[in-house]
Structure formats: structure tokens, C-alpha cells
PDB file of N, CA and C in Angstrom:
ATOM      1  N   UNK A   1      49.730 -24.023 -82.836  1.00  0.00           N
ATOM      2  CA  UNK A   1      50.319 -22.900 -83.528  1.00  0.00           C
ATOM      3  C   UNK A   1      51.233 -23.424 -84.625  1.00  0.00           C
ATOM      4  N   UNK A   2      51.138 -22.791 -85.764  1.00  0.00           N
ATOM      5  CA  UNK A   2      51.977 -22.962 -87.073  1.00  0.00           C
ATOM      6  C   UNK A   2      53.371 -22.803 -86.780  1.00  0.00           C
ATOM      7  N   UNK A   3      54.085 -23.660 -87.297  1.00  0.00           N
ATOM      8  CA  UNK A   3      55.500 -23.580 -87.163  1.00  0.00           C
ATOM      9  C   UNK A   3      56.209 -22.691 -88.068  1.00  0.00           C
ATOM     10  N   UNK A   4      55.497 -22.218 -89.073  1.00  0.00           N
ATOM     11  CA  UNK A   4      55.958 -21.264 -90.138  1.00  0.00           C
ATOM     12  C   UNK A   4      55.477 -19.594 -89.146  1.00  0.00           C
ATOM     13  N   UNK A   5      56.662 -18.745 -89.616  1.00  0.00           N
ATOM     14  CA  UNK A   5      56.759 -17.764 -88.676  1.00  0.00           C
ATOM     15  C   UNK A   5      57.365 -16.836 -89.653  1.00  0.00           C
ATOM     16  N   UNK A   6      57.502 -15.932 -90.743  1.00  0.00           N
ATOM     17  CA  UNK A   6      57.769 -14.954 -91.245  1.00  0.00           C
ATOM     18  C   UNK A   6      58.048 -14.149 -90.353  1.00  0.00           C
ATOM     19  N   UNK A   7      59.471 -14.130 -90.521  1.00  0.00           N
ATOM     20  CA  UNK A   7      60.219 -12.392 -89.761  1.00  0.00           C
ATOM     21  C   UNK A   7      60.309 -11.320 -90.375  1.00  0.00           C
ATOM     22  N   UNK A   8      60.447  -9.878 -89.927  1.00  0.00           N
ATOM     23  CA  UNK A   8      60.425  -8.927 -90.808  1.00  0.00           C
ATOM     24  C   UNK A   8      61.091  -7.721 -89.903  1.00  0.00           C
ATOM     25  N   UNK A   9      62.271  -7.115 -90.432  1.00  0.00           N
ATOM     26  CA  UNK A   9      62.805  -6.571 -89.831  1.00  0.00           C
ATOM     27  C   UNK A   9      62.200  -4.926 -90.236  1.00  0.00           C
ATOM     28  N   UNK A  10      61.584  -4.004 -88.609  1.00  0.00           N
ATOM     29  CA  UNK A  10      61.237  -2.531 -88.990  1.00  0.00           C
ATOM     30  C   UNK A  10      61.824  -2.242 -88.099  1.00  0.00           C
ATOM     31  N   UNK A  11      61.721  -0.674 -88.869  1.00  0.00           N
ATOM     32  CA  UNK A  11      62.243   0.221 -88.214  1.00  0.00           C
ATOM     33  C   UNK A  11      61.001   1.482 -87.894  1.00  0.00           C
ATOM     34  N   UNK A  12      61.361   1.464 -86.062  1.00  0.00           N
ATOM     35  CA  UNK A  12      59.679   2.172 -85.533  1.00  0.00           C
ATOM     36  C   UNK A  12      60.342   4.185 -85.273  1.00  0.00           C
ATOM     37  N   UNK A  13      59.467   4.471 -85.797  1.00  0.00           N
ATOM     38  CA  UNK A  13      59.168   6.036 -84.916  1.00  0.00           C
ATOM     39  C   UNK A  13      58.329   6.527 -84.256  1.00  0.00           C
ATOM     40  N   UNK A  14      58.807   6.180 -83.174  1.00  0.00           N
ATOM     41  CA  UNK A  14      57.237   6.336 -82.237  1.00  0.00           C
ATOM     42  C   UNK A  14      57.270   8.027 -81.902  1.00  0.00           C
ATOM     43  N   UNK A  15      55.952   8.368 -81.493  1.00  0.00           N
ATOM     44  CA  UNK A  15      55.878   9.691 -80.993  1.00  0.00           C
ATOM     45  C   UNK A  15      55.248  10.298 -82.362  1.00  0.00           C
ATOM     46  N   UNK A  16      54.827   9.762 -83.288  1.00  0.00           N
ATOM     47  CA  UNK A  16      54.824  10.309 -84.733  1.00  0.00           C
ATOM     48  C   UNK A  16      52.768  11.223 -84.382  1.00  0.00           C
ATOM     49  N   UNK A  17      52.726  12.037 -85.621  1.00  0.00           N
ATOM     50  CA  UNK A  17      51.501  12.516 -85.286  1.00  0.00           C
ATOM     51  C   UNK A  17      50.407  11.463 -86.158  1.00  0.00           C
ATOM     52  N   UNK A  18      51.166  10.332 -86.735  1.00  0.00           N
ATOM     53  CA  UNK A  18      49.814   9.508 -86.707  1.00  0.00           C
ATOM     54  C   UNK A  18      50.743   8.079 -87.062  1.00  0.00           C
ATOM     55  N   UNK A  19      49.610   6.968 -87.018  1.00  0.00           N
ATOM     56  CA  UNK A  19      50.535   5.929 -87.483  1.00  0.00           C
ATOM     57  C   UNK A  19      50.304   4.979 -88.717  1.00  0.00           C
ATOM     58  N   UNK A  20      51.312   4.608 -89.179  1.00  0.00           N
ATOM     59  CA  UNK A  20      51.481   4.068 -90.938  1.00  0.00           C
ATOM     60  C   UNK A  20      52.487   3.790 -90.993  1.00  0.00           C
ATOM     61  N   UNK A  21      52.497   3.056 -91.831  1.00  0.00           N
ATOM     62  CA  UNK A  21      53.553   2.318 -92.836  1.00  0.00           C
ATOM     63  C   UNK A  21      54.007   3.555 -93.736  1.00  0.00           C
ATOM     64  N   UNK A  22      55.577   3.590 -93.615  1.00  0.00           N
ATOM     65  CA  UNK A  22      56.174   4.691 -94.221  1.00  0.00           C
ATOM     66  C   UNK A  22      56.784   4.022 -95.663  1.00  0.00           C
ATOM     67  N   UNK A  23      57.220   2.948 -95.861  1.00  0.00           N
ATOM     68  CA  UNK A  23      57.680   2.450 -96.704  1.00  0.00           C
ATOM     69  C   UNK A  23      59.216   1.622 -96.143  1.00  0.00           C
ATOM     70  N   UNK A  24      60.013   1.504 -97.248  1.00  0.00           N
ATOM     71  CA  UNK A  24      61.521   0.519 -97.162  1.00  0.00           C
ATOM     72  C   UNK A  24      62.476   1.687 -96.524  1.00  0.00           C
ATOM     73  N   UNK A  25      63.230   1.391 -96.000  1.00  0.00           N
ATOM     74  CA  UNK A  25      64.412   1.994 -95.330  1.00  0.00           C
ATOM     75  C   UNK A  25      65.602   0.887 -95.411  1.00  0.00           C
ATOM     76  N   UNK A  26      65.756   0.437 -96.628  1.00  0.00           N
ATOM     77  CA  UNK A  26      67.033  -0.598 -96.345  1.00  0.00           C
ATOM     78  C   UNK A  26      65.879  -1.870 -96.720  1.00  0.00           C
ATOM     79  N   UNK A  27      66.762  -2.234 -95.998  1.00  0.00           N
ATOM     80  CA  UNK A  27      66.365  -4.128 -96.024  1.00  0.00           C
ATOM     81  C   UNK A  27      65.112  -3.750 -95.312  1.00  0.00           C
ATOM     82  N   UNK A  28      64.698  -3.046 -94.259  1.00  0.00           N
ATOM     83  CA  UNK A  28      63.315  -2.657 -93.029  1.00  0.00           C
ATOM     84  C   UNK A  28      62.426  -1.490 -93.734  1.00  0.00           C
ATOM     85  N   UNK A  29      61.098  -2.218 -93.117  1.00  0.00           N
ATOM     86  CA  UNK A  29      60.018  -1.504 -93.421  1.00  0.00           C
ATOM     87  C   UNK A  29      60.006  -0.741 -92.105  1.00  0.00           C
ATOM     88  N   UNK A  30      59.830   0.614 -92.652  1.00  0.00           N
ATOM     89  CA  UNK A  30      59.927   2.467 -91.671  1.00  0.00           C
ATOM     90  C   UNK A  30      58.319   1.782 -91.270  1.00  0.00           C
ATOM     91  N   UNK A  31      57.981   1.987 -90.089  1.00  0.00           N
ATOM     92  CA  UNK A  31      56.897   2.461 -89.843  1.00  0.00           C
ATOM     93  C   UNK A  31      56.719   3.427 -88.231  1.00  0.00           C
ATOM     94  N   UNK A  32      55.493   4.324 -88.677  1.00  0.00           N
ATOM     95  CA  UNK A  32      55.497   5.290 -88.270  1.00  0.00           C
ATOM     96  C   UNK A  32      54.511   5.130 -86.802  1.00  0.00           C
ATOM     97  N   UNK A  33      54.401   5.655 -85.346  1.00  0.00           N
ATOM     98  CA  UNK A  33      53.359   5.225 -84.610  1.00  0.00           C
ATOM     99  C   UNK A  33      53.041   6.511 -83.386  1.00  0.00           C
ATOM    100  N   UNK A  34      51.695   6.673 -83.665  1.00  0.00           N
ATOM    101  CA  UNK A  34      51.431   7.718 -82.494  1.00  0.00           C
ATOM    102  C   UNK A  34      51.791   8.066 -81.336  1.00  0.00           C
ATOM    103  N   UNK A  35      51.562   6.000 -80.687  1.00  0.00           N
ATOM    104  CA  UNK A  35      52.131   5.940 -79.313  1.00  0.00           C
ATOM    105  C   UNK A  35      53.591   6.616 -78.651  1.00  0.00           C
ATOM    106  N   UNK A  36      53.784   6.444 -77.926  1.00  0.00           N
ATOM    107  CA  UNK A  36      55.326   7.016 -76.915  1.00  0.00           C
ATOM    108  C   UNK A  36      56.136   5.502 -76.773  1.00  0.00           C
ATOM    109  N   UNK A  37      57.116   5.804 -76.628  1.00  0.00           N
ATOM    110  CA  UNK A  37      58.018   4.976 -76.806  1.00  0.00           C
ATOM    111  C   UNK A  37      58.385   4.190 -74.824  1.00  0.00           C
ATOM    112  N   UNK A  38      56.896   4.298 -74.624  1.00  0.00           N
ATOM    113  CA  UNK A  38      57.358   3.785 -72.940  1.00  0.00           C
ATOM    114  C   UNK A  38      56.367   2.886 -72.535  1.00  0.00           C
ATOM    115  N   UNK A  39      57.168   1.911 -71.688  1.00  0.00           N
ATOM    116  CA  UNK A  39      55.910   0.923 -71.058  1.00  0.00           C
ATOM    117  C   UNK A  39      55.093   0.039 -72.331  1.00  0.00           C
ATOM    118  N   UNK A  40      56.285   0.033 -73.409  1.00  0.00           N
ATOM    119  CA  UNK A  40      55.776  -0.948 -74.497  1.00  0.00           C
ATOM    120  C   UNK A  40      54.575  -0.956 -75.700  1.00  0.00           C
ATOM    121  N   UNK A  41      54.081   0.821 -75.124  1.00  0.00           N
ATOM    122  CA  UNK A  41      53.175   1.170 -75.883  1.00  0.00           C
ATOM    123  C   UNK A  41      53.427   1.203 -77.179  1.00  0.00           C
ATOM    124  N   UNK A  42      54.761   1.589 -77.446  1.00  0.00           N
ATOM    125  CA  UNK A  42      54.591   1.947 -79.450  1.00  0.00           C
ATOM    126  C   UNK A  42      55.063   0.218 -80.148  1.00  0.00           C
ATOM    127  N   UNK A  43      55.734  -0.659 -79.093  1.00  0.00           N
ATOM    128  CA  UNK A  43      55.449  -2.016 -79.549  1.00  0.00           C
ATOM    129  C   UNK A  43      54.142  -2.463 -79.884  1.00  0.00           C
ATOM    130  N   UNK A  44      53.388  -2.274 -78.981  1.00  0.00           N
ATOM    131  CA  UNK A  44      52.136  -2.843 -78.807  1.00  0.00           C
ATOM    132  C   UNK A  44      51.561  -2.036 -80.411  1.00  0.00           C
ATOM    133  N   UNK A  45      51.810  -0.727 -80.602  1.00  0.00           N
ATOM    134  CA  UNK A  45      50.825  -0.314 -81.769  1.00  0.00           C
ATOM    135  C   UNK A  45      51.149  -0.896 -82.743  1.00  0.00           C
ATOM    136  N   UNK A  46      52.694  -0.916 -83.314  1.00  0.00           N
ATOM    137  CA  UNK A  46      53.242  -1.267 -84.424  1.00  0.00           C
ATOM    138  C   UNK A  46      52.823  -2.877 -84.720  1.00  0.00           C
ATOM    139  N   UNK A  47      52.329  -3.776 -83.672  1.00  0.00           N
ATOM    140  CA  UNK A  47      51.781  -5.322 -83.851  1.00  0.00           C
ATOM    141  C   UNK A  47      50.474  -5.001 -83.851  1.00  0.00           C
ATOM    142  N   UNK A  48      49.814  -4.386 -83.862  1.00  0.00           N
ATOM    143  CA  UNK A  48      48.476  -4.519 -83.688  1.00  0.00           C
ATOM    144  C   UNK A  48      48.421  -3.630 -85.473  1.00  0.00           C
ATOM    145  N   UNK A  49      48.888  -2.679 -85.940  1.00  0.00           N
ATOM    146  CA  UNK A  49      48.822  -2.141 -87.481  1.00  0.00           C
ATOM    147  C   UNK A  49      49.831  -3.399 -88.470  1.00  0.00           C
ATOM    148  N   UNK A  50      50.616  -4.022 -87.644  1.00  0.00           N
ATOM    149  CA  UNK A  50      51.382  -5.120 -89.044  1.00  0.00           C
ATOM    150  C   UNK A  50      50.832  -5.968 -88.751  1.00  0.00           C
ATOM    151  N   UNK A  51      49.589  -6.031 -88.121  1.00  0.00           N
ATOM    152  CA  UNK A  51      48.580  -7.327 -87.765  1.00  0.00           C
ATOM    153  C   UNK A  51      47.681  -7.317 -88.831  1.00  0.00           C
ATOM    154  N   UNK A  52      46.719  -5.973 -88.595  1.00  0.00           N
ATOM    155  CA  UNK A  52      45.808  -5.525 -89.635  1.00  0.00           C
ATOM    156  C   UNK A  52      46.048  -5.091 -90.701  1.00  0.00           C
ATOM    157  N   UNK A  53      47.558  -5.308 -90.997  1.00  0.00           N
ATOM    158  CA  UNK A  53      47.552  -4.666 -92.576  1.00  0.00           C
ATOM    159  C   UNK A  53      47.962  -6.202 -93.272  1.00  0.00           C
ATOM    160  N   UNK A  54      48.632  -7.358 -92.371  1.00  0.00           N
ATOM    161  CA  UNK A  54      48.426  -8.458 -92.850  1.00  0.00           C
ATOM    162  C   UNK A  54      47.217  -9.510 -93.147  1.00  0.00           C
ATOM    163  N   UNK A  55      46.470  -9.229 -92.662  1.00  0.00           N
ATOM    164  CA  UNK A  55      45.037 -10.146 -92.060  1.00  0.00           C
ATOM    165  C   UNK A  55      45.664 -11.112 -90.685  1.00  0.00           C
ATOM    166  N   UNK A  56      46.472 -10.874 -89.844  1.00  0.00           N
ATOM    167  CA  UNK A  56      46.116 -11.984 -88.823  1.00  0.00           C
ATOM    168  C   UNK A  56      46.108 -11.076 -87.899  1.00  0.00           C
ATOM    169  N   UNK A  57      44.952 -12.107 -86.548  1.00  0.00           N
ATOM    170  CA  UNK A  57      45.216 -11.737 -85.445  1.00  0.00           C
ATOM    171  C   UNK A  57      46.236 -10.945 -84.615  1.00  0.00           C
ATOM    172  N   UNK A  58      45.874 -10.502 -83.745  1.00  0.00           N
ATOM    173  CA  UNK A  58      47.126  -9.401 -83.166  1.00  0.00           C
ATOM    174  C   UNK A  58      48.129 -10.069 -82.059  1.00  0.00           C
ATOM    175  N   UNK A  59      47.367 -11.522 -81.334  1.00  0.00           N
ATOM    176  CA  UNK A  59      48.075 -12.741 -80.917  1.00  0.00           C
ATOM    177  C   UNK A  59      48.955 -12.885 -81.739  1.00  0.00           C
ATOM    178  N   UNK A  60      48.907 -13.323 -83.188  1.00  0.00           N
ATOM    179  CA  UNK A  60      49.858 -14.041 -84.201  1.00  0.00           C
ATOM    180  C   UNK A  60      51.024 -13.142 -84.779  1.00  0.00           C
ATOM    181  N   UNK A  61      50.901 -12.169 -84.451  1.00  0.00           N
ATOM    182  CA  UNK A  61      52.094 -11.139 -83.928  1.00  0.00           C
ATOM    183  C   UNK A  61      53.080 -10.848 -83.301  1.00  0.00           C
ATOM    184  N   UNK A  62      54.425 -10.808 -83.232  1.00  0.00           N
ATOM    185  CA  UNK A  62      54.650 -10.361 -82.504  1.00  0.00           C
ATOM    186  C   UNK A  62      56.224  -9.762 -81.875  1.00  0.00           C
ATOM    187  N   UNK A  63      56.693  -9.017 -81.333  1.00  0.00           N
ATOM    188  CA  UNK A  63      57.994  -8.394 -81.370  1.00  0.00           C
ATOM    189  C   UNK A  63      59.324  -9.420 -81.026  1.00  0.00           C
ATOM    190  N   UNK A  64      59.921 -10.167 -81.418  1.00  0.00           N
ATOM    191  CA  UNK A  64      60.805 -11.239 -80.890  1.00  0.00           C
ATOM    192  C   UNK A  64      62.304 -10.137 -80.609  1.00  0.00           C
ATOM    193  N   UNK A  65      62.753  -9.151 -81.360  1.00  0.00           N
ATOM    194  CA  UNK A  65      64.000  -8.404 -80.988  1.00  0.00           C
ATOM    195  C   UNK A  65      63.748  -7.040 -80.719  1.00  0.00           C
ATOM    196  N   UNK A  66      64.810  -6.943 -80.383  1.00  0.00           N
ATOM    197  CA  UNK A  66      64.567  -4.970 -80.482  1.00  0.00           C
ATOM    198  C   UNK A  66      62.977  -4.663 -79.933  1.00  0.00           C
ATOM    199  N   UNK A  67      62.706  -5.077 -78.176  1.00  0.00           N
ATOM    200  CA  UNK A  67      62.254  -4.175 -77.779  1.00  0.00           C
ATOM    201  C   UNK A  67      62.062  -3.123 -77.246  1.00  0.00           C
ATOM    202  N   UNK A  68      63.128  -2.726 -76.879  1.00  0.00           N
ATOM    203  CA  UNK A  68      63.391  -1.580 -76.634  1.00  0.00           C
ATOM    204  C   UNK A  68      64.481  -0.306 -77.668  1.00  0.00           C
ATOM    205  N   UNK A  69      64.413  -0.955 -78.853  1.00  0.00           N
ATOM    206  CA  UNK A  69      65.211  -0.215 -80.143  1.00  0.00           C
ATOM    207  C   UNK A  69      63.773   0.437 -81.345  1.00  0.00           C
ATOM    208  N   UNK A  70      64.447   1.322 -81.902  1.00  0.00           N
ATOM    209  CA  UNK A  70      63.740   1.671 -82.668  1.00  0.00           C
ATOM    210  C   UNK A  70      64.114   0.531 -84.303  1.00  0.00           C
ATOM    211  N   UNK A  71      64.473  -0.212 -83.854  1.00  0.00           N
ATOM    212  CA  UNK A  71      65.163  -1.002 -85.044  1.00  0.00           C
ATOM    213  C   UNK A  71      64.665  -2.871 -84.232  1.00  0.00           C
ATOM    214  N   UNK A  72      63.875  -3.364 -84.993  1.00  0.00           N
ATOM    215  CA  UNK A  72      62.956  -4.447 -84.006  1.00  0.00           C
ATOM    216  C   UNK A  72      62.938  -5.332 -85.279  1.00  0.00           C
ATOM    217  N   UNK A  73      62.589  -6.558 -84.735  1.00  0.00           N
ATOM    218  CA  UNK A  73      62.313  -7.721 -85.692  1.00  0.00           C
ATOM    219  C   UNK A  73      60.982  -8.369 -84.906  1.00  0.00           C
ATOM    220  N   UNK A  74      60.041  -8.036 -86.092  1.00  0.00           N
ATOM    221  CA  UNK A  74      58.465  -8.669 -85.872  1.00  0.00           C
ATOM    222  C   UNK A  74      58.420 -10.074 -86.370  1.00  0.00           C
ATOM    223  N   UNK A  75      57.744 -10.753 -85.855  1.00  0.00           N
ATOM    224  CA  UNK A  75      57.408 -12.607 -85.794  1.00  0.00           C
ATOM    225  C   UNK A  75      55.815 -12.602 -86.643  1.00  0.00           C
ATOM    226  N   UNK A  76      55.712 -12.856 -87.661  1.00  0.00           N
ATOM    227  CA  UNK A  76      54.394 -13.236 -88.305  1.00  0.00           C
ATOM    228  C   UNK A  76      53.941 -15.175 -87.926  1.00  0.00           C
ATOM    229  N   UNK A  77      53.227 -15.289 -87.188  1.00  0.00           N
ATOM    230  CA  UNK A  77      52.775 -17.126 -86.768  1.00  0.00           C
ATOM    231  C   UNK A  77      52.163 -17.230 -88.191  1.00  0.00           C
ATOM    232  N   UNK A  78      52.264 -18.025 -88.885  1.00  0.00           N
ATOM    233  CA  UNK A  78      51.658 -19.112 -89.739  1.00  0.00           C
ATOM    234  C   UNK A  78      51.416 -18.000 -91.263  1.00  0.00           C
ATOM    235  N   UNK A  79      52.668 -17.289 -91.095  1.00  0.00           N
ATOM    236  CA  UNK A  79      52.937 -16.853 -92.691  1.00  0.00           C
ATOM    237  C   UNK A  79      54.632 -17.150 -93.039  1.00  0.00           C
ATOM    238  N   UNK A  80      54.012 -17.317 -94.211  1.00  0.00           N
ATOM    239  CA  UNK A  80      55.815 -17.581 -95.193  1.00  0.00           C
ATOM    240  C   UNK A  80      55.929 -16.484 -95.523  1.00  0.00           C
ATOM    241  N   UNK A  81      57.084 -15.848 -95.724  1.00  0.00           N
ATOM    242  CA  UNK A  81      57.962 -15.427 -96.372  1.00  0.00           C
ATOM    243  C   UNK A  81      57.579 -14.634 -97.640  1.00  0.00           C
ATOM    244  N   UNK A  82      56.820 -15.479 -98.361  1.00  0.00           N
ATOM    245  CA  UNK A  82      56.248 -14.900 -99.556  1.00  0.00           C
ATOM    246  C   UNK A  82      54.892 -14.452 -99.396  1.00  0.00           C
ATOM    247  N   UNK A  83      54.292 -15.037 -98.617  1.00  0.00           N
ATOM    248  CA  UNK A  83      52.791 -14.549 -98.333  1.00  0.00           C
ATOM    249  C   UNK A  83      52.786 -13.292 -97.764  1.00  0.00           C
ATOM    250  N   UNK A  84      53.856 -12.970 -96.523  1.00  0.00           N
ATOM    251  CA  UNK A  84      54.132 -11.963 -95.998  1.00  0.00           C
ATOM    252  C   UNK A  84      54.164 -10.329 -97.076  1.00  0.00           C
ATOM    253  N   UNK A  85      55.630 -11.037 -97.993  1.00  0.00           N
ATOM    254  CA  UNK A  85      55.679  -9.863 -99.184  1.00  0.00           C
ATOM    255  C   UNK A  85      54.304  -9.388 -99.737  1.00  0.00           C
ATOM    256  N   UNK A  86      53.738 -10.360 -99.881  1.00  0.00           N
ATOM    257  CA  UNK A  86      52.153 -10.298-100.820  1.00  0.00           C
ATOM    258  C   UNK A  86      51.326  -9.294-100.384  1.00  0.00           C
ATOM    259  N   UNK A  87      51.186  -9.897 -98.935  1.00  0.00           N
ATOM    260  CA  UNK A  87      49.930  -8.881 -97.795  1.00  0.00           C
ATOM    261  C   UNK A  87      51.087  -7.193 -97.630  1.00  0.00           C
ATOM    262  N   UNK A  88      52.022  -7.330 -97.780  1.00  0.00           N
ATOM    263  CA  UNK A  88      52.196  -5.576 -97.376  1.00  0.00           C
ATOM    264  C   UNK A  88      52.743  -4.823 -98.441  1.00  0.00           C
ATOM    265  N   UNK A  89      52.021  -3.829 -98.268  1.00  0.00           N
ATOM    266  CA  UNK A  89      52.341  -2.930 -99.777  1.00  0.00           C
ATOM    267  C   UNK A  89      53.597  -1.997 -99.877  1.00  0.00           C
ATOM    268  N   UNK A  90      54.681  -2.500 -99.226  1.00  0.00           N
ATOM    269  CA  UNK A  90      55.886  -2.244 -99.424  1.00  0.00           C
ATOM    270  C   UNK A  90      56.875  -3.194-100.181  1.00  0.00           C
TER     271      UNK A  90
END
């Protein structure tokens, strides 16, 4: 595994009637998620959509803070910083 790890601080609303990328809220990207906020489900969605809207795997993902906050810091494996900015259209 890549030692380069792009962090990215969002902010989740789970319970939403669909899920997306809402845009900037501050320094954090809003994003929006169908799931319920229990048993790790709206974690699990929000890595599996900032997976596929980056191109990596949903392994190379993944929630390092705030799991249980609506205010979380996601772990990108083997993206920089700038590559990160590149892949999301916020």
C-alpha cells in the first residue's frame, strides 16, 4: 500500500432522499447520502461515492475520524493532495 494518503475533510447528511456531492461548506466538501446514520451505513455510502467519483477502489478509502459525526475526515491510499483536487468537481 502507497504511503501517500490524501485527507479530505466532509461534511455527511445522511437520511437525504438521494446521494451526491453537494459542494464546499467551508474548508469540507457537503455530501449528501440516502443511507441512515446507524450501524455505519451512511459511512459505508459516503466511501464507496468518494471512491467512485475519484477512480479508486472502495478498499483505498476510507473514514479515519468522525465516525460517528456528521463532520468526518476521509483517507484517499495512494493519492496526493493535488490529484485528489483534480478528480472531484468541487
Amino acid at each position: 500500500m502507497s504511503a501517500t494518503a490524501a485527507r479530505l475533510k466532509v461534511k455527511v447528511v445522511p437520511g437525504a432522499s438521494r446521494t451526491e456531492i453537494v459542494g464546499r461548506l467551508g474548508a469540507a466538501l457537503k455530501v449528501r447520502v440516502a443511507a441512515p446514520p446507524e450501524g455505519g451505513k451512511a459511512n459505508r455510502e459516503v466511501v464507496a461515492l468518494l471512491a467512485a467519483k475519484v477512480g479508486l477502489p472502495v478498499a483505498a478509502v476510507s473514514v479515519v475520524s468522525g465516525q460517528a459525526s456528521p463532520s468526518k475526515v476521509v483517507a484517499f491510499q495512494g493519492l496526493d493532495e493535488a490529484t485528489l483536487r483534480d478528480r472531484l468537481p468541487f
